[in-house]
Protein backbone atom coordinates (compact mmCIF):
# COMPACT_ATOMS: atom_id res chain seq x y z
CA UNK A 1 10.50 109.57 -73.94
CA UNK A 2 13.57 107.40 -73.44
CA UNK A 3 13.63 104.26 -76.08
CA UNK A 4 13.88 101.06 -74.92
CA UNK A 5 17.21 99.76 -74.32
CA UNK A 6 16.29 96.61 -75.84
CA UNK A 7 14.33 97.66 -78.95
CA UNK A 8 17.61 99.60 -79.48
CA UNK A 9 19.65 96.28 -79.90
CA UNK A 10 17.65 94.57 -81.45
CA UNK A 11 17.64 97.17 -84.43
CA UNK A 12 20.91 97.39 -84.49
CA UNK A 13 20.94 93.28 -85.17
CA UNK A 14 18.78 93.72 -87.78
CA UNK A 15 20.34 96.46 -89.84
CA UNK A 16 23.54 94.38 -89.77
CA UNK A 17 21.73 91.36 -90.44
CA UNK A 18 20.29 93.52 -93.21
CA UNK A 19 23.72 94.76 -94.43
CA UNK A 20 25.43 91.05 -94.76
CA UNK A 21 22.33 89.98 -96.65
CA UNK A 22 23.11 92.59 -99.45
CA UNK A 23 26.83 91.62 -99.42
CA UNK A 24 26.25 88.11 -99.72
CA UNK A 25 23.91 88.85 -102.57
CA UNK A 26 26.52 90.92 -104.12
CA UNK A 27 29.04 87.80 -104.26
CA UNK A 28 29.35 85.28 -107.14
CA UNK A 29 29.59 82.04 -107.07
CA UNK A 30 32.55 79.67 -108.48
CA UNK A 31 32.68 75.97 -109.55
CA UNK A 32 31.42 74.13 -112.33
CA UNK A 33 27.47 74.63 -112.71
CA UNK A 34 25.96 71.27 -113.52
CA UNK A 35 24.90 69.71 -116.66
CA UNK A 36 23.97 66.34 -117.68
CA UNK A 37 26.99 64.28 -119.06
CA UNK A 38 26.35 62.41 -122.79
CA UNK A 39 25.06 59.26 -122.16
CA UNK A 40 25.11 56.46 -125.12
CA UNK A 41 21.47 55.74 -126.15
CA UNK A 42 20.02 52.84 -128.49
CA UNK A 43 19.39 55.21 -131.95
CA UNK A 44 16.51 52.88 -132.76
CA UNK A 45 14.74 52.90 -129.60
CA UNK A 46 13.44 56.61 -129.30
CA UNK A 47 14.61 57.41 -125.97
CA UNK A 48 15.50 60.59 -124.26
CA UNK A 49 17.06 62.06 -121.28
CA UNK A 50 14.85 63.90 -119.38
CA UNK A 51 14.11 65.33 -115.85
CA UNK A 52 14.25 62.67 -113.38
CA UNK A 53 10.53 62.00 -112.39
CA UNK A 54 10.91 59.24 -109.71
CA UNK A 55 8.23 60.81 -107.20
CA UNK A 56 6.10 60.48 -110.35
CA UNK A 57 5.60 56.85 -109.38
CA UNK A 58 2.12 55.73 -110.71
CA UNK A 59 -0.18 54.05 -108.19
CA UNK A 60 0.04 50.32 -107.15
CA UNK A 61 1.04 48.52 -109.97
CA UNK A 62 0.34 44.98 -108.96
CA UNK A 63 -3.27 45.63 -109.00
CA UNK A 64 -2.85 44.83 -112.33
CA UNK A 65 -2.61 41.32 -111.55
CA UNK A 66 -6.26 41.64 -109.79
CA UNK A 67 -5.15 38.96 -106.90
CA UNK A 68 -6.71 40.19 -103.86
CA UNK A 69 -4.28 38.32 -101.87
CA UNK A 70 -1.10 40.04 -103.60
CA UNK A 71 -3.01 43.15 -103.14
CA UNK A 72 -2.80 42.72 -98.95
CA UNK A 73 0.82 41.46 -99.33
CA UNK A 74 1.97 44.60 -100.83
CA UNK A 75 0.16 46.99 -98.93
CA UNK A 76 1.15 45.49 -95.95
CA UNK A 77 5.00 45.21 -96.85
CA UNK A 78 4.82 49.49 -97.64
CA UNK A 79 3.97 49.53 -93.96
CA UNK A 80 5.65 47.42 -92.25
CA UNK A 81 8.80 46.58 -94.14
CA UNK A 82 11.69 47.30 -92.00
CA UNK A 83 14.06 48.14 -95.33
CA UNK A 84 11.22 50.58 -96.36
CA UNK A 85 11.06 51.87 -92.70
CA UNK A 86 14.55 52.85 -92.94
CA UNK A 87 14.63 54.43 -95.91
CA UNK A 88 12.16 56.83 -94.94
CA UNK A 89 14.03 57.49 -91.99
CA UNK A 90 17.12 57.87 -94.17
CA UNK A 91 14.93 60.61 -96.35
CA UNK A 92 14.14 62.40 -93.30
CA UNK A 93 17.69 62.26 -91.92
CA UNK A 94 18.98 63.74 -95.46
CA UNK A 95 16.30 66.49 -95.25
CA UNK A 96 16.51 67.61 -91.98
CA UNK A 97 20.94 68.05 -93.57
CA UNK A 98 19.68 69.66 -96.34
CA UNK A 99 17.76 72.65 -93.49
CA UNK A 100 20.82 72.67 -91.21
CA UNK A 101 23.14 73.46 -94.92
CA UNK A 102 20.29 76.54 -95.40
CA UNK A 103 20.22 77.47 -92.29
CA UNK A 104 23.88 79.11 -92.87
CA UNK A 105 22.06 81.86 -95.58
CA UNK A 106 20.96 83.17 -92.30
CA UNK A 107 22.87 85.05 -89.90
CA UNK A 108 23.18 83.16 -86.34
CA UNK A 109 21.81 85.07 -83.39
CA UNK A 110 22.95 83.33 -79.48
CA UNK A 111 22.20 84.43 -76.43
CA UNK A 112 25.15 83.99 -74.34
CA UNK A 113 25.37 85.27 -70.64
CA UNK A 114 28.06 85.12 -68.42
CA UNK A 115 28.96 85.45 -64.96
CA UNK A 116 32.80 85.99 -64.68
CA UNK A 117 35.12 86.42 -61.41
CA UNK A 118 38.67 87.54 -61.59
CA UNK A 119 41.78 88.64 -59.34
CA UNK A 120 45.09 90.49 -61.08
CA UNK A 121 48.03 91.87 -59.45
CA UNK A 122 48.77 94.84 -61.87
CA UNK A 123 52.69 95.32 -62.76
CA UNK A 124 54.21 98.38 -61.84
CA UNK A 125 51.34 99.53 -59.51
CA UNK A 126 51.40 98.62 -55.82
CA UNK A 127 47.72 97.12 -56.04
CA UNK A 128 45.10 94.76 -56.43
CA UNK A 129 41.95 93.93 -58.82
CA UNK A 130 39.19 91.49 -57.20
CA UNK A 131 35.99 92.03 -59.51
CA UNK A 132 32.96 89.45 -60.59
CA UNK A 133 31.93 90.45 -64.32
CA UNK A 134 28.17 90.02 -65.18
CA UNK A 135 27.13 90.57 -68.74
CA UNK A 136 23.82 89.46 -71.01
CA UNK A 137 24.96 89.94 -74.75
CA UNK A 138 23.47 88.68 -78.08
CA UNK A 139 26.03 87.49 -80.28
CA UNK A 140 25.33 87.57 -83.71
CA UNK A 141 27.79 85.79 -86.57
CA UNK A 142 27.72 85.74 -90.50
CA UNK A 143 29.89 84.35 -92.97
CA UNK A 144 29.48 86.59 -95.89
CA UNK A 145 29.21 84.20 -99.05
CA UNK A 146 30.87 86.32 -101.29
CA UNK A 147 32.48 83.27 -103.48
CA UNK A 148 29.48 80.74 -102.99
CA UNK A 149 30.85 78.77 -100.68
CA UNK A 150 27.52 78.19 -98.69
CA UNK A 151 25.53 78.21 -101.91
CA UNK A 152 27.70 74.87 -103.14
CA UNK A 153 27.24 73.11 -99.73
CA UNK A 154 23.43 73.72 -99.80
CA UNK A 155 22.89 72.55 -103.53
CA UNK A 156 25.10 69.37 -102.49
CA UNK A 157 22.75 69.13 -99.19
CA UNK A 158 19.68 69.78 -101.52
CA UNK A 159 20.64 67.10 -103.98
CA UNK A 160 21.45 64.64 -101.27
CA UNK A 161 17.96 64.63 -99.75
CA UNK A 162 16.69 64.13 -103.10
CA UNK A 163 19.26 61.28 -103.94
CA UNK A 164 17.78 59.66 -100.33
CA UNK A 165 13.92 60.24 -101.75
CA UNK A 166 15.17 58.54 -105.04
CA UNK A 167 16.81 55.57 -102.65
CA UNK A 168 13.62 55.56 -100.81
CA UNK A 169 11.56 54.85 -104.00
CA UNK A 170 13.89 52.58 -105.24
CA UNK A 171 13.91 50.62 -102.28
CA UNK A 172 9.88 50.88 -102.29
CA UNK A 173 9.75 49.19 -106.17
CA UNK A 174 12.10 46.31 -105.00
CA UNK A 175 10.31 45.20 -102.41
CA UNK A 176 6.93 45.41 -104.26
CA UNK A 177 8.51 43.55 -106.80
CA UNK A 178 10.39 40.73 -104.60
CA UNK A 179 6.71 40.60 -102.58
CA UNK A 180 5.30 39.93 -105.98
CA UNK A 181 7.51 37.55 -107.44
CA UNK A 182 8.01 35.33 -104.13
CA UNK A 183 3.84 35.31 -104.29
CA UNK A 184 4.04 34.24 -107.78
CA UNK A 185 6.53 31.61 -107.26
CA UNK A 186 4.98 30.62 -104.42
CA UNK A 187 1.29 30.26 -106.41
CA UNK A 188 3.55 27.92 -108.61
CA UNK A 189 3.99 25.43 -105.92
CA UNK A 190 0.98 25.65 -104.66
CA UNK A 191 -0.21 24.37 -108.06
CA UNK A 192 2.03 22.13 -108.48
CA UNK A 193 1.23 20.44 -105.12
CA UNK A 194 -2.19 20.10 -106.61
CA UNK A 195 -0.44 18.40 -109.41
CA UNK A 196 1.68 16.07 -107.22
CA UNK A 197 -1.71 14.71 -105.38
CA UNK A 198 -3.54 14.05 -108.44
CA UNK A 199 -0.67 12.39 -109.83
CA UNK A 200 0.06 10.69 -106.56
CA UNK A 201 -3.96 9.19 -106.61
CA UNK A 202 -3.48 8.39 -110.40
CA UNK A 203 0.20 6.55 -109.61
CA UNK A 204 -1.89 4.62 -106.58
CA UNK A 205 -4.85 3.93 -108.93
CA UNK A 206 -1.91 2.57 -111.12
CA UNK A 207 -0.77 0.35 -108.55
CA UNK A 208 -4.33 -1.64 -107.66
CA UNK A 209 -4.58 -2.04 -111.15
CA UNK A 210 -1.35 -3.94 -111.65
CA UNK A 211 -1.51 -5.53 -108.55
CA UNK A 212 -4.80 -7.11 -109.30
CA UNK A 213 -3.39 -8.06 -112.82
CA UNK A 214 -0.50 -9.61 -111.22
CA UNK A 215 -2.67 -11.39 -108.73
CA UNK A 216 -5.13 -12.48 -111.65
CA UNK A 217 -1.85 -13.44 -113.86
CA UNK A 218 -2.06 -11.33 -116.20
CA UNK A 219 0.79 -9.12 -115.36
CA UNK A 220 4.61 -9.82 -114.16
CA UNK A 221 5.84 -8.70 -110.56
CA UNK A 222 8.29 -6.23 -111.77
CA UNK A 223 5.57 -4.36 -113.45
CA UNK A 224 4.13 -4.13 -109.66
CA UNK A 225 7.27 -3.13 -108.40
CA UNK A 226 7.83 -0.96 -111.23
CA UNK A 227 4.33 1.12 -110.06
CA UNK A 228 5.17 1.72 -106.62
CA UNK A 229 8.30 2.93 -107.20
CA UNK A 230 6.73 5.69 -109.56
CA UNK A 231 4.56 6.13 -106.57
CA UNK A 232 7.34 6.96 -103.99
CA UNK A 233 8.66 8.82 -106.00
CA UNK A 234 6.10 11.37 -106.84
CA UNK A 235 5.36 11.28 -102.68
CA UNK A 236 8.72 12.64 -102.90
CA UNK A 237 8.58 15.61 -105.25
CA UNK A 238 5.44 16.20 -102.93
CA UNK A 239 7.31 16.55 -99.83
CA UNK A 240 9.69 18.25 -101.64
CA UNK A 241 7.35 21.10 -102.81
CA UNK A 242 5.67 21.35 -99.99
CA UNK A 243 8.80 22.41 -98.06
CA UNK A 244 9.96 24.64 -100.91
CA UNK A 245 6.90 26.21 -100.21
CA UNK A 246 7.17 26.55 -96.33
CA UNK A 247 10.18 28.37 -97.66
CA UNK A 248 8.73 31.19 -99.72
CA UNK A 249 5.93 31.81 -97.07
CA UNK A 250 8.94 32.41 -94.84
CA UNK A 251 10.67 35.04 -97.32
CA UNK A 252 7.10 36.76 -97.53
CA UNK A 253 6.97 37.14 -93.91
CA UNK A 254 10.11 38.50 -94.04
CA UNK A 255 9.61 41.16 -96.90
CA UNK A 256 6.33 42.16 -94.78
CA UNK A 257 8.26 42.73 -92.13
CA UNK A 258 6.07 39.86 -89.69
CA UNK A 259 7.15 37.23 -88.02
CA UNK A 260 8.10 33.64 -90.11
CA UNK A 261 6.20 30.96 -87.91
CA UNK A 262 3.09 32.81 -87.14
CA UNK A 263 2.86 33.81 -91.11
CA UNK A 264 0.36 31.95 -93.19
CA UNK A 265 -0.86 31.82 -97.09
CA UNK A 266 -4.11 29.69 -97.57
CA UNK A 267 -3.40 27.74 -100.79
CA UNK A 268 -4.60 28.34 -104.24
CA UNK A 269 -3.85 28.74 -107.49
CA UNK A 270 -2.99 30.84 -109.71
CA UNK A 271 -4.84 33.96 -110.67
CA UNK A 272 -3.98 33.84 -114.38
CA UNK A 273 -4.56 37.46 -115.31
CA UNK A 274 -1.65 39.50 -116.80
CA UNK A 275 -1.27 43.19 -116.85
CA UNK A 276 -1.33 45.60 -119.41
CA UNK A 277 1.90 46.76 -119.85
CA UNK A 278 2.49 49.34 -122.14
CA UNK A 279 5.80 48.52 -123.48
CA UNK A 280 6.77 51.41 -125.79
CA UNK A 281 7.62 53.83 -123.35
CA UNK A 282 11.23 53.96 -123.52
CA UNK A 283 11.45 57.60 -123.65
CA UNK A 284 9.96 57.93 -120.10
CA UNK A 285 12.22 55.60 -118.76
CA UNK A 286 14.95 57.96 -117.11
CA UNK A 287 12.17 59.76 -116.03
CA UNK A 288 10.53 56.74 -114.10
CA UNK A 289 13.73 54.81 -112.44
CA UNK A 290 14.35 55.53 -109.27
CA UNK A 291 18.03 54.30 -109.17
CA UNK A 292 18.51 56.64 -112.30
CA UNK A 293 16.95 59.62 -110.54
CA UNK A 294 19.51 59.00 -107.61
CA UNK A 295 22.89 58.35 -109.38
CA UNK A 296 21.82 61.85 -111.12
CA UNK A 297 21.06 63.28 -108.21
CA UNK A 298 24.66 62.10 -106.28
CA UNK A 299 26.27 63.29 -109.77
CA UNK A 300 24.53 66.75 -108.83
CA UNK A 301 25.84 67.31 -104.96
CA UNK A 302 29.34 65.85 -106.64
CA UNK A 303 29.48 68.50 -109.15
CA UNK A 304 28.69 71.24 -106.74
CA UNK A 305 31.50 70.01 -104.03
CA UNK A 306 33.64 70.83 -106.50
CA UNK A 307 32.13 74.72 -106.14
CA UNK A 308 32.62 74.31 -102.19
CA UNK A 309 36.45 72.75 -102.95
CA UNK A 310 37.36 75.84 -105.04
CA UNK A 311 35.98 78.52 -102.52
CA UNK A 312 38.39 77.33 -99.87
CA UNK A 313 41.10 79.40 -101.97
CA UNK A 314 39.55 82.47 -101.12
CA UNK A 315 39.58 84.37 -98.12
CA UNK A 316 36.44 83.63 -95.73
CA UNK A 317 34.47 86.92 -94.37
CA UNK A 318 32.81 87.17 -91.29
CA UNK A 319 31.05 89.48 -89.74
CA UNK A 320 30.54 89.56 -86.02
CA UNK A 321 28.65 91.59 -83.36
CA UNK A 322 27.35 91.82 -79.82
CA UNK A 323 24.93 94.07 -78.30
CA UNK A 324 23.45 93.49 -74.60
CA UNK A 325 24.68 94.49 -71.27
CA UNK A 326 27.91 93.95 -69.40
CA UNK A 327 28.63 95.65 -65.86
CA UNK A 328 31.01 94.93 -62.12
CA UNK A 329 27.45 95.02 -60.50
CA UNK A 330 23.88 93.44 -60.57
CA UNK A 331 22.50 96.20 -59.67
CA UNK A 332 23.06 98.29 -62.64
CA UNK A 333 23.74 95.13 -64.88
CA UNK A 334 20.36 96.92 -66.80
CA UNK A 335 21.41 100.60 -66.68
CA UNK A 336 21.72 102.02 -70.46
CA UNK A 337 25.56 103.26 -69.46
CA UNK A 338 25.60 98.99 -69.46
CA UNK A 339 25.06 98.34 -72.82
CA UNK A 340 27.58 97.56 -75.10
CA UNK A 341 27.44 97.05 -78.87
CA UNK A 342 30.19 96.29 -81.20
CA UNK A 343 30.80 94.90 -85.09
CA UNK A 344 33.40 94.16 -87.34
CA UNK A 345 34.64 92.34 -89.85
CA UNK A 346 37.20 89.74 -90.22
CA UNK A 347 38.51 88.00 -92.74
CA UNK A 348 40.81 84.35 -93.25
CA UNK A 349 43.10 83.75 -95.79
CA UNK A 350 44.61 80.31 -96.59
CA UNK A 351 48.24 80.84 -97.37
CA UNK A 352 50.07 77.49 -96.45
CA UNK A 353 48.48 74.43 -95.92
CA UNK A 354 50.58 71.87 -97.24
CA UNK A 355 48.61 71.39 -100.38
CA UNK A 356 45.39 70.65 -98.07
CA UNK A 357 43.55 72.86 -100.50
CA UNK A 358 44.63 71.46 -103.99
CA UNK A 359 44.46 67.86 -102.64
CA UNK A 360 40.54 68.15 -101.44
CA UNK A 361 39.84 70.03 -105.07
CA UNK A 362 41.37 66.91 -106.96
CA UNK A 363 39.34 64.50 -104.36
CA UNK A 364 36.12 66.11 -105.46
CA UNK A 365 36.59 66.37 -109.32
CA UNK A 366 37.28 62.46 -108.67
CA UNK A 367 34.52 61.72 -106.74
CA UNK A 368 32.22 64.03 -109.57
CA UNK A 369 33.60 61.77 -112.39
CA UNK A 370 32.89 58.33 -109.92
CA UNK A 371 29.48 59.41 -109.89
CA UNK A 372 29.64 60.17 -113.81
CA UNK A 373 30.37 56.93 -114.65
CA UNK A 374 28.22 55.60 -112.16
CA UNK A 375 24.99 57.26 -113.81
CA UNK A 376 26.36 56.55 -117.19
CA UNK A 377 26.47 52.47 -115.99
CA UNK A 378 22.93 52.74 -114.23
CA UNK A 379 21.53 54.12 -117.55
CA UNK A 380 23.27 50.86 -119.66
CA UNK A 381 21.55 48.85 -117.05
CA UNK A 382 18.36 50.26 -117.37
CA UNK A 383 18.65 49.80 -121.61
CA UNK A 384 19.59 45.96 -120.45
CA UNK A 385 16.88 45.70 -118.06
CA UNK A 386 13.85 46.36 -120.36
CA UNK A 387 15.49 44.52 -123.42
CA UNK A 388 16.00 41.51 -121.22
CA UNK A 389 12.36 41.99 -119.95
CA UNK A 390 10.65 42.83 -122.80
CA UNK A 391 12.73 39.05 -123.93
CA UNK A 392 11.03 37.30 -121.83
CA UNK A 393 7.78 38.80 -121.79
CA UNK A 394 7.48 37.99 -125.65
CA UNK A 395 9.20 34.24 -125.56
CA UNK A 396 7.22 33.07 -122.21
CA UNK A 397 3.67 34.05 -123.90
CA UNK A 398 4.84 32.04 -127.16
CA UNK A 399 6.23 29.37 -124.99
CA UNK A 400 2.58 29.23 -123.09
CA UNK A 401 0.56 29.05 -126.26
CA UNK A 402 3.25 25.92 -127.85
CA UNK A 403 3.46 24.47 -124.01
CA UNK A 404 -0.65 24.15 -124.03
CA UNK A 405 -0.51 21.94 -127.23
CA UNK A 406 1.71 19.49 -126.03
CA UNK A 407 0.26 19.26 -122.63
CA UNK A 408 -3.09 18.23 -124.95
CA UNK A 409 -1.19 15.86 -126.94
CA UNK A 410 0.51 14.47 -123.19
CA UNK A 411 -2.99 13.88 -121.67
CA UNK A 412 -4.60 12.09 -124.72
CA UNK A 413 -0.98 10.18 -124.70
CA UNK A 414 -1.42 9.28 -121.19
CA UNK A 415 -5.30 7.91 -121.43
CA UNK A 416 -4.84 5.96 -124.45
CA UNK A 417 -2.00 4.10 -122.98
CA UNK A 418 -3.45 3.19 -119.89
CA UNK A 419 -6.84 1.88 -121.51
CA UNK A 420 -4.39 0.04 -124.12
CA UNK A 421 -2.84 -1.76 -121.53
CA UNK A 422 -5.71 -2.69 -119.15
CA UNK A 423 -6.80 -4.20 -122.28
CA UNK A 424 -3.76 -6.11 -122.38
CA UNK A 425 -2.51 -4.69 -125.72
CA UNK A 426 0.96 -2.62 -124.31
CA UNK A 427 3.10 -3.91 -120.81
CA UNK A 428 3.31 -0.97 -118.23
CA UNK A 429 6.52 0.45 -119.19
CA UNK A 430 4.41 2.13 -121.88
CA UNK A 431 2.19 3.27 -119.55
CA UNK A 432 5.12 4.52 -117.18
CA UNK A 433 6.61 6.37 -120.25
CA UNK A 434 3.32 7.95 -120.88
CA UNK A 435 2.42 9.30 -117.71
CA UNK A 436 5.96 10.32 -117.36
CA UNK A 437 5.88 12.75 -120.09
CA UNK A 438 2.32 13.67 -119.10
CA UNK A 439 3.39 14.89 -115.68
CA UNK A 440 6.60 16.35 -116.80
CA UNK A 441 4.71 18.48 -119.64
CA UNK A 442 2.04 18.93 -116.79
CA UNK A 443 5.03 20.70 -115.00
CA UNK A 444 6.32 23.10 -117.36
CA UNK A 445 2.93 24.41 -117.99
CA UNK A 446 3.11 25.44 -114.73
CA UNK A 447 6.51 26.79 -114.66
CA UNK A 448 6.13 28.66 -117.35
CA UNK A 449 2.98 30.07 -116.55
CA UNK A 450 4.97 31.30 -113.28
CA UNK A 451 7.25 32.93 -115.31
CA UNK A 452 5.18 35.14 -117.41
CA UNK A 453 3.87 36.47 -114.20
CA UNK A 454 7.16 36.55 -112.69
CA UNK A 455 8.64 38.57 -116.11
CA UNK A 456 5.70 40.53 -115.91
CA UNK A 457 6.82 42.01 -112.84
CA UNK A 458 10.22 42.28 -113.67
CA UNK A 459 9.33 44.77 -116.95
CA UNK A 460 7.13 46.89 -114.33
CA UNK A 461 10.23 47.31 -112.30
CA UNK A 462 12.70 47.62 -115.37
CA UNK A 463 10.19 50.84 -116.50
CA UNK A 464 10.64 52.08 -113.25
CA UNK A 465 6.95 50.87 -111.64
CA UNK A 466 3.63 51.94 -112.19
CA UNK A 467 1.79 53.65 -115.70
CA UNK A 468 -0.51 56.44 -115.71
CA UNK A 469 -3.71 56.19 -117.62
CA UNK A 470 -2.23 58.87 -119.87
CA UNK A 471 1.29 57.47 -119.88
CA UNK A 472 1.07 57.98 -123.98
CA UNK A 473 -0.27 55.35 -127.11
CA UNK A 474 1.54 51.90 -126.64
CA UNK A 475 1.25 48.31 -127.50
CA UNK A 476 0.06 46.10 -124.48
CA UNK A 477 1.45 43.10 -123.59
């Protein structure tokens, strides 16, 4: 029984595609093989380069802060976020580069028909050609990577996609932690709002209670005067607050990707609860960072460009084929005298270029040591990051506990001199003084109660975002 045309070719493809898959395996592969350059480290702090682990990121860690309302921000800024939205797209996009680099291990396989008509006087011979060429052939290409050419390219594709993924989470913890602080900051106003309109009915309490003194005698007009200017004023820091406010709600629409005027936050105040932040885990930290994970990452496709640079010194071999059908007529386009099957070998050597070659070597060693220095600088920011935050972790819980003292001594301050001078014992600048420092000590509370949140957050993102419940034995903070 006669075998099928067909099956025939497509044999023959596959024992050449079988043959360049042994060559290429055969080949070695030049260029620097990467390692991690010496980075600087603090000798006292215990840390250690390690892995990156940025896809390691541990859960949501503002639920720490158990505020039901940050909990809705946040989840709704990881879905519609338009900076997260593109980053994932950017992931994807670096991905779907990473399968078109692979996709040159394999050998390519087109189908390319053809229907060709052509006329030629022949020199020499008194005659004439007039023919119409039909042929059906599968052409099959490889580039044989005997110097490791293609395995470069894909290890720089590889590392790209994950340098996007590391982008991607690194864009994820910043706009967690900008929803988080704005929400914070914005709890601060709405507190201090509630400060301003108590103060505001105290200051207007203030002014009966001159007036009538003044109308009774027993007080001068400037002391009247005096109180409502105290009054407007607070009005003002009011107003003023309550648009700094109208501002924030605006940058959280923004960061969750809705609309500013149809936005809204209900007032409240603040949900004083800190997390536990286990603060001696320095020697996860490279591990954690997203931004350290990706400057590694573009240090790794760098260092294997410089493979891909050096290849392009040595010759390139291909191997090419066709097998299908090619005949003058339709009618026996599918006759087996039609087939046709050929394969060979070629090869490219660079001889002059014009220092092409050398010049695209020395542009990738550069760009390798740019990204060098870049992860070396990323890592000193990290180390400055946590210091910084661990800072002001520390000083804003000791300022809190000193700040609650004096806001004691401000409010017993503030009542003594007001019954003092409705007896008639003190004039009202005393009182003014008083309540002054009573609203101003009122205000820093606040503040700084803001800011331990708001430091808080920034530690979580300096240690690179969320802890896992075995994340190893730590002090809390």
């Amino acid at each position: 029984m006669m075998k099928s045309p067909l099956l025939s070719i497509f044999r023959r493809c596959w024992h050449l595609a079988t043959l360049v898959f042994f060559l290429a395996l055969t080949g070695c592969v030049v260029g620097p093989d990467y390692k991690r350059p010496a980075v600087a480290i603090p000798p006292t702090w215990g840390w250690k380069l390690a892995e990156p682990g940025d896809e390691k990121i541990k859960g949501n860690w503002w639920e720490g802060f158990q505020d039901p309302v940050l909990n809705g921000l946040e989840t709704e800024a990881t879905t519609t976020n338009q900076l997260i939205q593109a980053a994932m797209a950017r992931v994807e996009q670096s991905r779907a580069v990473a399968r078109m680099s692979a996709s040159a291990f394999s050998p390519q396989l087109d189908f390319d028909p053809s229907i060709t008509s052509f006329h030629t006087e022949l020199n020499h011979v008194p005659s004439e050609l007039t023919a119409t060429s039909y042929t059906m052939p599968l052409d099959l290409s490889y580039e044989v990577d005997l110097w490791g050419k293609i395995r470069r390219a894909f290890q720089a594709a590889h590392a790209d996609a994950q340098a996007s993924t590391a982008d991607y989470y690194n864009v994820l913890l910043m706009i967690h932690g900008d929803v988080a602080v704005n929400y914070f900051l914005l709890r601060q106003l709405d507190t201090q709002i509630q400060l301003w309109q108590r103060t505001v009915e105290l200051r207007q309490k203030s002014v009966d209670i001159v007036t009538e003194r003044y109308q009774g005698g027993l007080a001068a007009e400037l002391d009247v005067e005096r109180a409502k200017t105290e009054l407007d004023q607070v009005r003002t820091q009011w107003t003023e607050a309550q648009r700094q406010r109208d501002d924030l709600q605006n940058a959280l629409a923004l960061l969750c990707g809705q609309p500013a005027p149809s936005f809204q936050i209900k007032p409240a105040s603040f949900n004083e609860v800190l997390p536990s932040i286990p603060v001696e885990l320095p020697s996860s930290l490279l591990e954690r960072r997203p931004d350290i994970a990706e400057a590694e990452r573009k240090m790794m496709a760098a260092n294997a460009q410089i493979g891909v640079a050096k290849a392009a010194f040595f010759p390139a071999i291909s191997l090419t084929g066709d097998a299908g059908y090619s005949s003058f007529h339709v009618s026996t386009l599918f006759d087996w005298e039609s087939q046709l099957f050929q394969i060979g070998p070629s090869a490219t050597m660079p001889l002059l270029n014009g220092g092409r070659l050398r010049a695209g070597l020395r542009e990738a060693r550069a760009e390798y040591e740019a990204t060098c220095a870049g992860y070396r600088q990323q890592v000193l920011a990290a180390f400055k990051d946590v210091s910084d935050s661990m800072v002001d972790v520390k000083g804003y819980r000791q300022e809190a506990s000193t700040e609650a003292a004096a806001l004691a001594d401000a409010n017993r301050a503030a009542d003594s001199a007001r019954e003092r001078y409705q007896q008639g014992l003190v004039n009202y600048l005393e009182v003014l003084d008083a309540e002054q420092t009573q609203l101003e000590v009122n205000s820093q509370s606040i503040r700084i109660e803001a800011l331990q949140l708001v430091a808080s957050v920034h530690l979580i993102k300096a240690l690179g975002g969320g802890f896992a419940e075995d994340s190893g034995s730590g002090s809390n903070m």
